[in-house]
PDB file of N, CA and C in Angstrom:
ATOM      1  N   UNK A   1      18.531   7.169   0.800  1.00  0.00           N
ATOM      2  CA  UNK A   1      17.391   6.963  -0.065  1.00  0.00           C
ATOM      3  C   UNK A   1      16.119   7.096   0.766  1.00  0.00           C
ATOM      4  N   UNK A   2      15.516   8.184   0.527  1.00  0.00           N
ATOM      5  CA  UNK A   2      13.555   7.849   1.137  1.00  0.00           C
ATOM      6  C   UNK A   2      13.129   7.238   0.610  1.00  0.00           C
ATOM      7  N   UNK A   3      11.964   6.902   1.244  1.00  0.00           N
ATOM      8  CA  UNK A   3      10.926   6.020   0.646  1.00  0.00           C
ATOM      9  C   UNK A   3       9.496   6.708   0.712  1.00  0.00           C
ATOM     10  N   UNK A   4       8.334   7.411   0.092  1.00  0.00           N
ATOM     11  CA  UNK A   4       7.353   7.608   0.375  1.00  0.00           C
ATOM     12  C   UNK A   4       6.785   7.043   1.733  1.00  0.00           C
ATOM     13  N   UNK A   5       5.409   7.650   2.044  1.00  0.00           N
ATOM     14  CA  UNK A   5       5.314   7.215   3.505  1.00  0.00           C
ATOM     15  C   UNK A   5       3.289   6.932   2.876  1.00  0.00           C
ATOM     16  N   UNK A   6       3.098   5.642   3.509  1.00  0.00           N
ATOM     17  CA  UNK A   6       1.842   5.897   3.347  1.00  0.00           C
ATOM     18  C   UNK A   6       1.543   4.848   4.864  1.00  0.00           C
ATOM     19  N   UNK A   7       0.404   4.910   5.031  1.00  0.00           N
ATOM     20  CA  UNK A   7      -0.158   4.905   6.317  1.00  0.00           C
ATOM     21  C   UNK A   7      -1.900   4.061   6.592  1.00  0.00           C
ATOM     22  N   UNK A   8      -2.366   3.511   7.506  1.00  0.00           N
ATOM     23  CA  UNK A   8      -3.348   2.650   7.269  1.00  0.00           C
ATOM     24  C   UNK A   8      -4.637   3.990   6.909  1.00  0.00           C
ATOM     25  N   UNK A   9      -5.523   4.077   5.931  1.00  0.00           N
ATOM     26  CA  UNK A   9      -6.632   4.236   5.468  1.00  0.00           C
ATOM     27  C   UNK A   9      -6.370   5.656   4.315  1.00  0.00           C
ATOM     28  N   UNK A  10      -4.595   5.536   4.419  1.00  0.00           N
ATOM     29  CA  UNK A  10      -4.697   6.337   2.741  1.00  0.00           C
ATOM     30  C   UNK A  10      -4.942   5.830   1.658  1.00  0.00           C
ATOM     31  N   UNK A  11      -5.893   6.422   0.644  1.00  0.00           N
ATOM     32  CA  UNK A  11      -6.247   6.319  -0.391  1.00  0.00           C
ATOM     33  C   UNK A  11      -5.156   5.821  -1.939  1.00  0.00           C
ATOM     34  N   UNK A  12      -5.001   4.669  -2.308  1.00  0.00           N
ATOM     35  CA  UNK A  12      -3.928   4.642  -3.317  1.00  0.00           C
ATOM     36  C   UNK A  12      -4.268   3.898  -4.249  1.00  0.00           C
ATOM     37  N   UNK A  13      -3.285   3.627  -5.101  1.00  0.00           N
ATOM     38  CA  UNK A  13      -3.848   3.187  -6.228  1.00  0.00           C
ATOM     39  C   UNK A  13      -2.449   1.838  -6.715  1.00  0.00           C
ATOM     40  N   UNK A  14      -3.023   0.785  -7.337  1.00  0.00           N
ATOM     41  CA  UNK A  14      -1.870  -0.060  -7.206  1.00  0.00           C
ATOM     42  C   UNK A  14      -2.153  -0.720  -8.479  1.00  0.00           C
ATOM     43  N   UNK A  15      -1.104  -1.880  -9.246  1.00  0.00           N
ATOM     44  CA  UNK A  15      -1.181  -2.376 -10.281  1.00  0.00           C
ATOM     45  C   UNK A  15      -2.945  -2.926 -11.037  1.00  0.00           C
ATOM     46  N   UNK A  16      -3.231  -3.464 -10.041  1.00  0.00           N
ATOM     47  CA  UNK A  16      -4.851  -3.459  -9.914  1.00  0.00           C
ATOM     48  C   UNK A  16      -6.008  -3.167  -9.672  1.00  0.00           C
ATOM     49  N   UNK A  17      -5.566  -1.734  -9.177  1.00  0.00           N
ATOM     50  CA  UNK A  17      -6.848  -0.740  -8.919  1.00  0.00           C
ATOM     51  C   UNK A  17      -7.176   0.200  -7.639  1.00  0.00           C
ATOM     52  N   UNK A  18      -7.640   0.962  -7.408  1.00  0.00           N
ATOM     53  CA  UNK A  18      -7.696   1.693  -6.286  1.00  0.00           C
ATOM     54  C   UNK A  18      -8.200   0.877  -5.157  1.00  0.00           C
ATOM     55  N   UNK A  19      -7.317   1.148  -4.039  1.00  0.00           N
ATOM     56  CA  UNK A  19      -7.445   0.352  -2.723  1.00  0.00           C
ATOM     57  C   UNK A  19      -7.592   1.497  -1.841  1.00  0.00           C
ATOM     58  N   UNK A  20      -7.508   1.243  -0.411  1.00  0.00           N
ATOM     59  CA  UNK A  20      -7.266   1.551   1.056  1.00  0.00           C
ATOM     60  C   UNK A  20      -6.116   0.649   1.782  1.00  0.00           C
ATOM     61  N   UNK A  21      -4.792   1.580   2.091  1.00  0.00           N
ATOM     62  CA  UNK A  21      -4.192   0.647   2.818  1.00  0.00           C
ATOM     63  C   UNK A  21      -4.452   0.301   4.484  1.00  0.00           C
ATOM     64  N   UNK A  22      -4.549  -1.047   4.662  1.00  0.00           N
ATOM     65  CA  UNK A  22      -5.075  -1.296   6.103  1.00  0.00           C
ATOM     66  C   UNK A  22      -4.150  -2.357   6.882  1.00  0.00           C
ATOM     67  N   UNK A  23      -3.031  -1.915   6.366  1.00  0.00           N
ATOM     68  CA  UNK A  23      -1.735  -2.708   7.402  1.00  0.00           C
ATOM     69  C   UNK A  23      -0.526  -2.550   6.631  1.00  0.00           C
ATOM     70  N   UNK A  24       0.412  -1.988   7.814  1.00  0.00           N
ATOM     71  CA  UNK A  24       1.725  -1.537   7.412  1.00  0.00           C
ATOM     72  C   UNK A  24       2.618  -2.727   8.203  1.00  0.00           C
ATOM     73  N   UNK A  25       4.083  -3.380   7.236  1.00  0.00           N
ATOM     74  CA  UNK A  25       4.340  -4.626   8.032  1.00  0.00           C
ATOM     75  C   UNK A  25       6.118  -4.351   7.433  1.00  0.00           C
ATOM     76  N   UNK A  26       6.986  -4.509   8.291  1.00  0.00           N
ATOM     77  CA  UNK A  26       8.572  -4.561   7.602  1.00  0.00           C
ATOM     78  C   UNK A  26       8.267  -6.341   7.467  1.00  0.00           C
ATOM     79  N   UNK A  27       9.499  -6.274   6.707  1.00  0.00           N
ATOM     80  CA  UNK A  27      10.058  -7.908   6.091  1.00  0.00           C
ATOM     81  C   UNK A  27      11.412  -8.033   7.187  1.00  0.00           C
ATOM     82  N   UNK A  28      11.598  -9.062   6.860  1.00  0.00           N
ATOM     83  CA  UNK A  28      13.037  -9.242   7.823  1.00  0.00           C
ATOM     84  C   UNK A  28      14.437  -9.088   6.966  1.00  0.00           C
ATOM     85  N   UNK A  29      13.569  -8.188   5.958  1.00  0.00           N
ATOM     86  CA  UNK A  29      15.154  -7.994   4.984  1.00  0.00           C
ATOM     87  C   UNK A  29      15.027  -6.495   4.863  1.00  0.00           C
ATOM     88  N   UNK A  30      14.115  -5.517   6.023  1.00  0.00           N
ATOM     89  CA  UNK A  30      13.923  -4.382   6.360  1.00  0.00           C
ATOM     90  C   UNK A  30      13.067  -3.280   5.520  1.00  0.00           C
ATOM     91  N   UNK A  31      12.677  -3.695   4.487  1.00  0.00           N
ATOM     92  CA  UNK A  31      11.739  -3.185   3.414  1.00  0.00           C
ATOM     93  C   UNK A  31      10.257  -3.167   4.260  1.00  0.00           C
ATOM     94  N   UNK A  32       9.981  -2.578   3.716  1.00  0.00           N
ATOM     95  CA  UNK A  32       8.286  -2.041   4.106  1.00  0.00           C
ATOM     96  C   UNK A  32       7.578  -2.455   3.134  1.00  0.00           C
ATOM     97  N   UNK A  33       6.175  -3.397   3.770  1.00  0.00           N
ATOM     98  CA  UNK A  33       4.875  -3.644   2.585  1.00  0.00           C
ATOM     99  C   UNK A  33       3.954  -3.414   2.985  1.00  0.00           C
ATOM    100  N   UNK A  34       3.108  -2.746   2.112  1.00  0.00           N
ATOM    101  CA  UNK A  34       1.632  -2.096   2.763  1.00  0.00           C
ATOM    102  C   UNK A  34       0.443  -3.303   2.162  1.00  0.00           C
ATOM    103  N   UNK A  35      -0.365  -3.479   3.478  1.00  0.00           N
ATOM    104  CA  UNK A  35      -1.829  -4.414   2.738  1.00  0.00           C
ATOM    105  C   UNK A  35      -2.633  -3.335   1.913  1.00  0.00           C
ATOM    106  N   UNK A  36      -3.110  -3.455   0.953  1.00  0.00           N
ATOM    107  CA  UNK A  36      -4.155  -2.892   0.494  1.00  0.00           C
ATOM    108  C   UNK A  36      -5.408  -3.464   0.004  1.00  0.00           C
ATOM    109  N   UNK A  37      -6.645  -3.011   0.804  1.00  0.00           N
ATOM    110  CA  UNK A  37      -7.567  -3.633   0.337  1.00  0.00           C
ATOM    111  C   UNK A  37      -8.275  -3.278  -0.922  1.00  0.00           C
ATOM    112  N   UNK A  38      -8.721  -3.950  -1.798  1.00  0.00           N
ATOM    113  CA  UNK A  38      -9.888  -3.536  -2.787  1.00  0.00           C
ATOM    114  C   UNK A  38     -11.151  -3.095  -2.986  1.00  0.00           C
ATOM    115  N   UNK A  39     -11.854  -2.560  -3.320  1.00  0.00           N
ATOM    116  CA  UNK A  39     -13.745  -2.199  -2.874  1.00  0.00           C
ATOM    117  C   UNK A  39     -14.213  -3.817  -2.981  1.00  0.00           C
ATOM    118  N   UNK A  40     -13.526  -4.729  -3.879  1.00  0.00           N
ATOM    119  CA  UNK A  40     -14.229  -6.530  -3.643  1.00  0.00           C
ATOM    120  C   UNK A  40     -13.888  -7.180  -2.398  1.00  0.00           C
ATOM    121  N   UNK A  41     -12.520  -6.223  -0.985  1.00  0.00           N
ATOM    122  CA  UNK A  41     -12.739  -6.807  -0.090  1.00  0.00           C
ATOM    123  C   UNK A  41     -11.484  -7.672  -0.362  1.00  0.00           C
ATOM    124  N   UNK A  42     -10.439  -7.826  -1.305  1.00  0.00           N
ATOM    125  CA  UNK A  42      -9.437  -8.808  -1.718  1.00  0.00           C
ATOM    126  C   UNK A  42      -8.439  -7.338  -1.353  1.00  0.00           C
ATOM    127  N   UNK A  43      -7.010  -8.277  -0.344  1.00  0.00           N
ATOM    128  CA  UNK A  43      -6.204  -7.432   0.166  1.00  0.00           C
ATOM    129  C   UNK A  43      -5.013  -7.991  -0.908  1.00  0.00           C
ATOM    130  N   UNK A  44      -4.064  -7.525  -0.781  1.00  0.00           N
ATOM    131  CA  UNK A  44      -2.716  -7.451  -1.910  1.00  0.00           C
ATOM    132  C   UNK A  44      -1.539  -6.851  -1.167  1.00  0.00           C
ATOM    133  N   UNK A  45      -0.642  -7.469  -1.168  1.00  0.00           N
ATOM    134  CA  UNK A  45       0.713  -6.511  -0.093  1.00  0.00           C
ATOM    135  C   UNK A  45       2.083  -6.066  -1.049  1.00  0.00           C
ATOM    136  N   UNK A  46       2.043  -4.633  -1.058  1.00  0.00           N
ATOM    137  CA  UNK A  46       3.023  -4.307  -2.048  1.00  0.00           C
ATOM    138  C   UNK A  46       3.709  -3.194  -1.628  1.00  0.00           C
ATOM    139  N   UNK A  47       5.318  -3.395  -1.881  1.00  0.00           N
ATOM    140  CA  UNK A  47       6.450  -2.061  -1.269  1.00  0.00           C
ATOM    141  C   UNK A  47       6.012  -0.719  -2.093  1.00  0.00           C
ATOM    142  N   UNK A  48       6.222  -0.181  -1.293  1.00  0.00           N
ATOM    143  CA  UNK A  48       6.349   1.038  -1.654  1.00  0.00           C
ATOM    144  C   UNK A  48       6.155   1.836  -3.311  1.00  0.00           C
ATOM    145  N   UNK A  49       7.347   0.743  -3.962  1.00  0.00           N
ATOM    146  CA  UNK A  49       7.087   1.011  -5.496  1.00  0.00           C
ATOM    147  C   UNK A  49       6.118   0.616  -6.267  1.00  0.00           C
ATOM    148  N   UNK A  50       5.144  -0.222  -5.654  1.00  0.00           N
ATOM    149  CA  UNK A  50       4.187  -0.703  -6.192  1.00  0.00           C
ATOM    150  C   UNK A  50       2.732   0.066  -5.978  1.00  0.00           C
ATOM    151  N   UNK A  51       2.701   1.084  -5.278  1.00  0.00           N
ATOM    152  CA  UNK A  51       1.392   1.806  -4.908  1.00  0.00           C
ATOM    153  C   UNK A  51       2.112   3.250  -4.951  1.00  0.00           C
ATOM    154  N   UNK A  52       0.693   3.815  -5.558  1.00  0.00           N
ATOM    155  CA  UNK A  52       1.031   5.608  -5.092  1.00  0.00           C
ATOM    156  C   UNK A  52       0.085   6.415  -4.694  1.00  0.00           C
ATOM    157  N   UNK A  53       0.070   7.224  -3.868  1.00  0.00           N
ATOM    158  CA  UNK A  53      -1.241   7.831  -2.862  1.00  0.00           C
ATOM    159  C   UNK A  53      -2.234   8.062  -4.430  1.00  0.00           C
ATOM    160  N   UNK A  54      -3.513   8.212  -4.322  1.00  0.00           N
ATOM    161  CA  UNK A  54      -4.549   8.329  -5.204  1.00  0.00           C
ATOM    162  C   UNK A  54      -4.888  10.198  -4.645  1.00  0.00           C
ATOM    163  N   UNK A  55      -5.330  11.044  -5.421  1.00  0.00           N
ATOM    164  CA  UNK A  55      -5.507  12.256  -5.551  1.00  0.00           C
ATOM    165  C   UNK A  55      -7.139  12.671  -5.947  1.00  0.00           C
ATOM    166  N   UNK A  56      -7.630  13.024  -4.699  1.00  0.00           N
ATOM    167  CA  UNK A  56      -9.130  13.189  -4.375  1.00  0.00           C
ATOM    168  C   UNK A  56     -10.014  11.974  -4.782  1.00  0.00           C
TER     169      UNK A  56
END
């Protein structure tokens, strides 16, 4: 199974709105969660299925 790949200062978009992700972190149950910040400055940490790169 892949997983998309996103990376600190790609552009995405998440249940609550377009962010910047600015920290990539595994769990100790080996899953990947990305921080994403908001333009209000409020960060949110969500796997993979929860964000998708944003397009221009």
């Amino acid at each position: 199974m892949s997983e998309t790949s996103f990376s600190p200062g790609d552009d995405v978009f998440t249940p609550s709105g377009r962010g910047t992700v600015i920290d990539v972190r595994a769990t100790p149950s080996g899953k990947w969660v990305f921080g994403v910040e908001d333009s209000d400055g409020a960060v949110g940490y969500f796997t993979g299925r929860g964000i998708r790169h944003a397009e221009g």
